[in-house]
C-alpha atoms as a PDB file:
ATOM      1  CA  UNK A   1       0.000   0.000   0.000  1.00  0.00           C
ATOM      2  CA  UNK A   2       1.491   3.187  -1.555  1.00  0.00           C
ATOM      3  CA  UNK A   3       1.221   6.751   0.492  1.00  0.00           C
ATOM      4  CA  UNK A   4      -0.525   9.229  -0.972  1.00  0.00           C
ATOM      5  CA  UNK A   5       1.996  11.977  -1.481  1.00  0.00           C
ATOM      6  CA  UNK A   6      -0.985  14.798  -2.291  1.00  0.00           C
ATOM      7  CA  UNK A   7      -1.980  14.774   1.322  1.00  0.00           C
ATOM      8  CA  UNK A   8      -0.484  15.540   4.840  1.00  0.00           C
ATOM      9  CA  UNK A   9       1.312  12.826   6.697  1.00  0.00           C
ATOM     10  CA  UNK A  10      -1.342  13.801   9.369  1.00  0.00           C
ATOM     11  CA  UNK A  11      -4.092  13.057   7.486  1.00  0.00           C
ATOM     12  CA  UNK A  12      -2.463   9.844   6.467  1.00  0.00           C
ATOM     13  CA  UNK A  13      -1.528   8.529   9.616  1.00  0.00           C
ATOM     14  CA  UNK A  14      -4.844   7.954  11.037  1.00  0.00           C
ATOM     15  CA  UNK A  15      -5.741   5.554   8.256  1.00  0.00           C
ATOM     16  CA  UNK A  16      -2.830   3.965   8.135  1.00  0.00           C
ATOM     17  CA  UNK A  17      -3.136   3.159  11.477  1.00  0.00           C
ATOM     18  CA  UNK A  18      -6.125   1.819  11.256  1.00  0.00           C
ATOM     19  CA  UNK A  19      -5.224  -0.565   8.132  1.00  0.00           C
ATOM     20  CA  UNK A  20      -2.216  -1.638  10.171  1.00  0.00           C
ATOM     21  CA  UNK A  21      -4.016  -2.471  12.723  1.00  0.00           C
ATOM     22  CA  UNK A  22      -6.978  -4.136  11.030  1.00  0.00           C
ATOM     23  CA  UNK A  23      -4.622  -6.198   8.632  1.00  0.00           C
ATOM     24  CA  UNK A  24      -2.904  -7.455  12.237  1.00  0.00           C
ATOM     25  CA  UNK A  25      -6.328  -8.474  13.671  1.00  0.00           C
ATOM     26  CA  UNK A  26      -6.821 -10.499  10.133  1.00  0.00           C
ATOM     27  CA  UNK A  27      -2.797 -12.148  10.919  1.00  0.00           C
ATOM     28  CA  UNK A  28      -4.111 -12.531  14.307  1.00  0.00           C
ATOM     29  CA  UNK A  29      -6.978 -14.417  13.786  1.00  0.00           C
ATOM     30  CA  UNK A  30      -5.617 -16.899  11.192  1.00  0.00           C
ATOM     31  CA  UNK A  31      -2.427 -17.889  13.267  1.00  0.00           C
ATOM     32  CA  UNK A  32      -4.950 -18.443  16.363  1.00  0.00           C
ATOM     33  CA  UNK A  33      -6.744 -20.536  13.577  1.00  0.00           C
ATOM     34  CA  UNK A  34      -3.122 -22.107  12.787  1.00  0.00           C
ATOM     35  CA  UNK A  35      -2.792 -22.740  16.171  1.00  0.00           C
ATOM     36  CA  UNK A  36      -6.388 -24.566  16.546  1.00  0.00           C
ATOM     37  CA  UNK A  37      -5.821 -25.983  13.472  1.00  0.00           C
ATOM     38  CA  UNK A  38      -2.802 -27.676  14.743  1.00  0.00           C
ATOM     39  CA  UNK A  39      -3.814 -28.970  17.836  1.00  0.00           C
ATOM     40  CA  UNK A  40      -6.686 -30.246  16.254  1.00  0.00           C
ATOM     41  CA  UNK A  41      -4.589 -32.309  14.608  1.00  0.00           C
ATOM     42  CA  UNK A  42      -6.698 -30.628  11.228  1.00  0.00           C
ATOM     43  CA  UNK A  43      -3.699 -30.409   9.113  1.00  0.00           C
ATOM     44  CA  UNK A  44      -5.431 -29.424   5.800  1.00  0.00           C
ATOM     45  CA  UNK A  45      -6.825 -26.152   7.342  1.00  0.00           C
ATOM     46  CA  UNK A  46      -3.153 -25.595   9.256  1.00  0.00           C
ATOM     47  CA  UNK A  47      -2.051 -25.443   5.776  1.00  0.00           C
ATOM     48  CA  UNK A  48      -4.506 -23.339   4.404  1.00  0.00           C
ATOM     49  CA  UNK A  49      -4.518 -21.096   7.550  1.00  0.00           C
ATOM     50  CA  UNK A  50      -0.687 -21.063   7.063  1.00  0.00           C
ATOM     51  CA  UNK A  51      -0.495 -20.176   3.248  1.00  0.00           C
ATOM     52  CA  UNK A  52      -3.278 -17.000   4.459  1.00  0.00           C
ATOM     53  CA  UNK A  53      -1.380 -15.933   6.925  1.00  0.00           C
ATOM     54  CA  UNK A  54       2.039 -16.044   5.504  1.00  0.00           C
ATOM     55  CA  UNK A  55       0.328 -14.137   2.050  1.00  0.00           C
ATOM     56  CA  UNK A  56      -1.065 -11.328   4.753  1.00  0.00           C
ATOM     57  CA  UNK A  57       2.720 -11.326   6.669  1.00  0.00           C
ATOM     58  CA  UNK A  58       4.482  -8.702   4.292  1.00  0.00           C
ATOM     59  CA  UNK A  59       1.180  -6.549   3.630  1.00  0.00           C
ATOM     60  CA  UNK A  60       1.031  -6.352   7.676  1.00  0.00           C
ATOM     61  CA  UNK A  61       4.605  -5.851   8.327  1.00  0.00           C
ATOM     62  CA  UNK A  62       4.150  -3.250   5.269  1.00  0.00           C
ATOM     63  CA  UNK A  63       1.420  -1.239   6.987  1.00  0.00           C
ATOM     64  CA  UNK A  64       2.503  -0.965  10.130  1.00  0.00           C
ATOM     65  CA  UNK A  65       6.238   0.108   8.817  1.00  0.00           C
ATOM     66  CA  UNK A  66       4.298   2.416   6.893  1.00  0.00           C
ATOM     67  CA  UNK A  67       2.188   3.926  10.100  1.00  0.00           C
ATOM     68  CA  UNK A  68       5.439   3.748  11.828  1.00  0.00           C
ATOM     69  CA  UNK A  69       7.137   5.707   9.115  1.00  0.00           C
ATOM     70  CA  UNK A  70       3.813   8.229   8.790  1.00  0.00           C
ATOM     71  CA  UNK A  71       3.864   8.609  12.707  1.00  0.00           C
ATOM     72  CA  UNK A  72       7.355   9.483  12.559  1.00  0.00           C
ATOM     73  CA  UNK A  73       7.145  12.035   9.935  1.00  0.00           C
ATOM     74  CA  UNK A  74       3.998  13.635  11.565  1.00  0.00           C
ATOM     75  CA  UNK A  75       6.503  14.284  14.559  1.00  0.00           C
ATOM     76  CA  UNK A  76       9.476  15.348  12.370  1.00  0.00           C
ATOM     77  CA  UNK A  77       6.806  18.001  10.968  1.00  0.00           C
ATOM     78  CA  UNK A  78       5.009  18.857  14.062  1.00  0.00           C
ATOM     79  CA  UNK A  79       8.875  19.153  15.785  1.00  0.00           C
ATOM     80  CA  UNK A  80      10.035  21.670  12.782  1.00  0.00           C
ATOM     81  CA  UNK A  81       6.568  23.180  13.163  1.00  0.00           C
ATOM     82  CA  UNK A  82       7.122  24.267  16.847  1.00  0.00           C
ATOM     83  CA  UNK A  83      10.718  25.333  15.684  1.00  0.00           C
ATOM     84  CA  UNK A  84       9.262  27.510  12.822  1.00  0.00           C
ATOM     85  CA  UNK A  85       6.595  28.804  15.931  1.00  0.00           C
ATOM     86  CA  UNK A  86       9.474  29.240  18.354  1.00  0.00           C
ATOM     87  CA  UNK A  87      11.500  31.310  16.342  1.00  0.00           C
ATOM     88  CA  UNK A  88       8.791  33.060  14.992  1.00  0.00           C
ATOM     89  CA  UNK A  89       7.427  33.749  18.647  1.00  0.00           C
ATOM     90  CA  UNK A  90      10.804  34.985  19.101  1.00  0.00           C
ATOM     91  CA  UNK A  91      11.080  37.433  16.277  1.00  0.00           C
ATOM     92  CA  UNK A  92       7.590  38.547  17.005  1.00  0.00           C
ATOM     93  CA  UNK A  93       9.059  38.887  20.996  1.00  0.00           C
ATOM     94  CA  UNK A  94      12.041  40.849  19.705  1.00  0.00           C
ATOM     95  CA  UNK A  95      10.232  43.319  17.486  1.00  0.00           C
ATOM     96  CA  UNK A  96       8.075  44.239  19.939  1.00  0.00           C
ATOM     97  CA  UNK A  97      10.901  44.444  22.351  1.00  0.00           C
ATOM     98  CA  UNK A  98      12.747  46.711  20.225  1.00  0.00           C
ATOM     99  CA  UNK A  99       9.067  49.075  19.507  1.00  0.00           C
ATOM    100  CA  UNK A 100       8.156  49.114  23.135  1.00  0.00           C
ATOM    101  CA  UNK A 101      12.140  50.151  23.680  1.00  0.00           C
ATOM    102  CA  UNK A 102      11.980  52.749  20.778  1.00  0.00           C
ATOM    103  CA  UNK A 103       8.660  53.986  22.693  1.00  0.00           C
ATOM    104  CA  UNK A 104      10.125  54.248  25.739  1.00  0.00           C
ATOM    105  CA  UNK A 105      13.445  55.548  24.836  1.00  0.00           C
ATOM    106  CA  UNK A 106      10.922  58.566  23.097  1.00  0.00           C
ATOM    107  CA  UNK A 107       9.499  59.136  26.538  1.00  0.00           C
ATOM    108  CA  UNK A 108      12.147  59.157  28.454  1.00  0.00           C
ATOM    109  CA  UNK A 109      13.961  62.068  26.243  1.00  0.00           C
ATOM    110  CA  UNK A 110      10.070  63.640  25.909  1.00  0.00           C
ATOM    111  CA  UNK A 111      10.192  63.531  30.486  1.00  0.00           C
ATOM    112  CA  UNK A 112      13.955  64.445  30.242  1.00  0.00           C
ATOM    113  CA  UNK A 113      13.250  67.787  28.133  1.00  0.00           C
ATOM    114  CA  UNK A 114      10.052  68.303  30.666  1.00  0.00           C
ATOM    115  CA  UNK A 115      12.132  67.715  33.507  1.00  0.00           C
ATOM    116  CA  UNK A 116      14.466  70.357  32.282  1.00  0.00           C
ATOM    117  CA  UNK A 117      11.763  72.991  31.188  1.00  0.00           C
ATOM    118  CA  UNK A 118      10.838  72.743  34.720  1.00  0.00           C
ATOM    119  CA  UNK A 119      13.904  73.548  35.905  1.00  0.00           C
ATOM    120  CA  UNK A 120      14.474  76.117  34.224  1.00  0.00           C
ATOM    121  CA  UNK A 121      10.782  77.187  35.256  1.00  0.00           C
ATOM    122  CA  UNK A 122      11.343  76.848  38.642  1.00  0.00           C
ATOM    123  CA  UNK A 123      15.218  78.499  38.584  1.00  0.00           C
ATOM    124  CA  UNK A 124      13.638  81.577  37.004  1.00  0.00           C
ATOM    125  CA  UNK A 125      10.782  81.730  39.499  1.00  0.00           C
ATOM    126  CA  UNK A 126      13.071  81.423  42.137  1.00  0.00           C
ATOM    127  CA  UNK A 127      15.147  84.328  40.643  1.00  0.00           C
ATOM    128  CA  UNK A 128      11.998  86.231  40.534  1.00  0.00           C
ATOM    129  CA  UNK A 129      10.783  85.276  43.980  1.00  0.00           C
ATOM    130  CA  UNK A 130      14.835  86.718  45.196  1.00  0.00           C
ATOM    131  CA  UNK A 131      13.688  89.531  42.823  1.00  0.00           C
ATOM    132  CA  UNK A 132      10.569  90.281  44.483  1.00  0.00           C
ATOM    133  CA  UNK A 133      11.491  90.142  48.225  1.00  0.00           C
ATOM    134  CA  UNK A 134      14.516  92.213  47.154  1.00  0.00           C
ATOM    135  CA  UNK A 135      11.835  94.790  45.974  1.00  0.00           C
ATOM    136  CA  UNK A 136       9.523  94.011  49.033  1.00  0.00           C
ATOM    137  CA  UNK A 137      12.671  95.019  51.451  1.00  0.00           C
ATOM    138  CA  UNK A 138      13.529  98.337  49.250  1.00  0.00           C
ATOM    139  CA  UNK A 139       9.729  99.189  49.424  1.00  0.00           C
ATOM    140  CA  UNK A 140       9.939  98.650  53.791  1.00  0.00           C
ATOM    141  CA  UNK A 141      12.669 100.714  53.566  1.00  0.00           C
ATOM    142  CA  UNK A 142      10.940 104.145  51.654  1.00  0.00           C
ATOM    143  CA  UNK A 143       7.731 103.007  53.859  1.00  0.00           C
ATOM    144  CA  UNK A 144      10.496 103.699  57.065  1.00  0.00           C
ATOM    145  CA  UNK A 145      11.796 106.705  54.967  1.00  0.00           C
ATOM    146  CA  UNK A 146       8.359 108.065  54.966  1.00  0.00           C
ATOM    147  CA  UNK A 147       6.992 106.998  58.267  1.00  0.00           C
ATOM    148  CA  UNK A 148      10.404 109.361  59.218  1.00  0.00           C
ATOM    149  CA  UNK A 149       9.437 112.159  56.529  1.00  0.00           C
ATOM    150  CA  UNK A 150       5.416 112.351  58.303  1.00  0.00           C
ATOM    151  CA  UNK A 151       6.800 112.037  61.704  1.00  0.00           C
ATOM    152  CA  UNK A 152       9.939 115.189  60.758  1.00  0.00           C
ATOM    153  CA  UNK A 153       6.639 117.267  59.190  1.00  0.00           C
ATOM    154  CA  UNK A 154       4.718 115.884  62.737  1.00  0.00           C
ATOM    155  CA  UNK A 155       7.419 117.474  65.125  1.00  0.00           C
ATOM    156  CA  UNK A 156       7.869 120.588  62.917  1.00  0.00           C
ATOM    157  CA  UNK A 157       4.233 121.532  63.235  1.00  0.00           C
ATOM    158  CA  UNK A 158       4.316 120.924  66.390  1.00  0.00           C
ATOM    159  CA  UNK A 159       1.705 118.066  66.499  1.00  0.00           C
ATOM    160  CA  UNK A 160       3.810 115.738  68.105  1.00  0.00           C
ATOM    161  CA  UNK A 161       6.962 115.401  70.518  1.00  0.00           C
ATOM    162  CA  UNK A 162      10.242 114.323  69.362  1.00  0.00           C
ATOM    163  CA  UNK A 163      10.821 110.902  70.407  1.00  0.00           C
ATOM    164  CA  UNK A 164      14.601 110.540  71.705  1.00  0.00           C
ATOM    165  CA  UNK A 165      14.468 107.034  70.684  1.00  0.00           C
ATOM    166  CA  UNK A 166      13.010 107.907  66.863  1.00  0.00           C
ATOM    167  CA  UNK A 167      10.426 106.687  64.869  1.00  0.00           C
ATOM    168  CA  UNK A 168      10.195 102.751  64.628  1.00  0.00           C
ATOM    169  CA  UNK A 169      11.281 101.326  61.771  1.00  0.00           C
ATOM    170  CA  UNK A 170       8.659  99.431  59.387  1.00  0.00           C
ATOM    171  CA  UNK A 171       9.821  95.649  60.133  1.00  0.00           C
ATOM    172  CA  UNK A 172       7.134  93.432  58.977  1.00  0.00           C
ATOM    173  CA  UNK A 173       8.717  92.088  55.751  1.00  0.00           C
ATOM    174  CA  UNK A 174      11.841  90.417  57.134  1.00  0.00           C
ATOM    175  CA  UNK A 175       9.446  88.406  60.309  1.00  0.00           C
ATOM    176  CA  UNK A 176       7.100  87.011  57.371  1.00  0.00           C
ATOM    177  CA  UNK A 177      10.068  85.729  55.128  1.00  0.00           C
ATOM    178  CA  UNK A 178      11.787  84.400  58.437  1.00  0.00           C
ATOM    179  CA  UNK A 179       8.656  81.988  58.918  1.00  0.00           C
ATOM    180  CA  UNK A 180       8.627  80.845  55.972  1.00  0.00           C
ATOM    181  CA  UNK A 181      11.594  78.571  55.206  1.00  0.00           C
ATOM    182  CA  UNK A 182      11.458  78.969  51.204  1.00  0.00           C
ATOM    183  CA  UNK A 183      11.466  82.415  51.652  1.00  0.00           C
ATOM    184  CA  UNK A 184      14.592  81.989  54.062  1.00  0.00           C
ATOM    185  CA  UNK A 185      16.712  79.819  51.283  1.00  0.00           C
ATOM    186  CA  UNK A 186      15.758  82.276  48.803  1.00  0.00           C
ATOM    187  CA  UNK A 187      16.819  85.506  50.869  1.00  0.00           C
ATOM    188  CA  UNK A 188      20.221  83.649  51.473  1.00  0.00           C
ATOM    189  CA  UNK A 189      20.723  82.658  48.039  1.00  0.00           C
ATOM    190  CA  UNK A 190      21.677  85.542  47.177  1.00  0.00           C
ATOM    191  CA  UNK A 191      20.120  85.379  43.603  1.00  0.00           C
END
């Protein structure tokens, strides 16, 4: 019994399987016959079960060689199959590696160049912050200069007494910035 060569081993294999083991039932059965045959002492059906079973021999040893052979190629195939499916698993693995790597190499320059606008965002606000208690001193200091100017005009009039300790100086800047501990770091910075 010839293969078919049109169609898988797969597909073969079952049949094959079953002919092999259908044709070994058939050898089966007519050496037990042989063997009744025998000890019946029936010597003309020994020889007849004999002759059958030594005609069906090569087509059973053929068969199951054959579903032997098709078994073994439908592992070969299903072996190179998983080895086509492994590497291609692989490739598939490694592409997407490489994408999710080119994604996140993106992002990490696209958080790197935030990072740094943020920075530079904060190192300017913190020279404006130095800026603006710089200003916020200077303006205490004209608010002292004038609280000195309305107290001179005061004494001159004659509203008030002079004080022989002065007029207090406006000090309400430099207590706020020394409870606050930003404000402290920035004053000292000297930005």
């Amino acid at each position: 019994m010839a293969a078919k060569t049109d169609s898988h081993p797969a597909e073969a294999l079952g049949p094959a399987k079953e002919t092999a083991t259908r044709l070994r039932a058939q050898l089966s059965a007519l050496e037990s016959d042989l063997a009744q045959a025998l000890e019946s002492k029936d010597y003309s059906r020994a020889e007849t079960a004999q002759r059958a079973a030594n005609g069906l021999r090569p087509a059973v040893l053929l068969s199951e060689a054959q579903a032997t052979a098709l078994g073994a190629a439908v592992a070969a195939l299903r072996a190179h199959d998983e080895q086509e499916n492994a590497v291609a698993v692989q490739r598939e693995r490694e592409e997407r590696a490489e994408s999710d790597r080119a994604a996140a190499t993106a992002s990490e320059r696209k958080a790197h160049a935030e990072a740094q606008q943020h920075l530079e965002a904060a190192q300017s606000a913190v020279k404006e912050a130095a800026a603006s208690l710089r200003e916020a001193f200077a303006a205490e200091m004209r608010e002292t200069e004038f609280r000195q100017e309305a107290n001179r005009i005061e004494v001159e009039v004659g509203w008030v007494e002079p004080s022989a300790f002065g007029v207090s100086p406006a000090q309400h800047i430099g207590p706020a910035v020394d409870l606050d501990p930003v404000l402290i770091a920035i004053r000292r910075s000297g930005v």
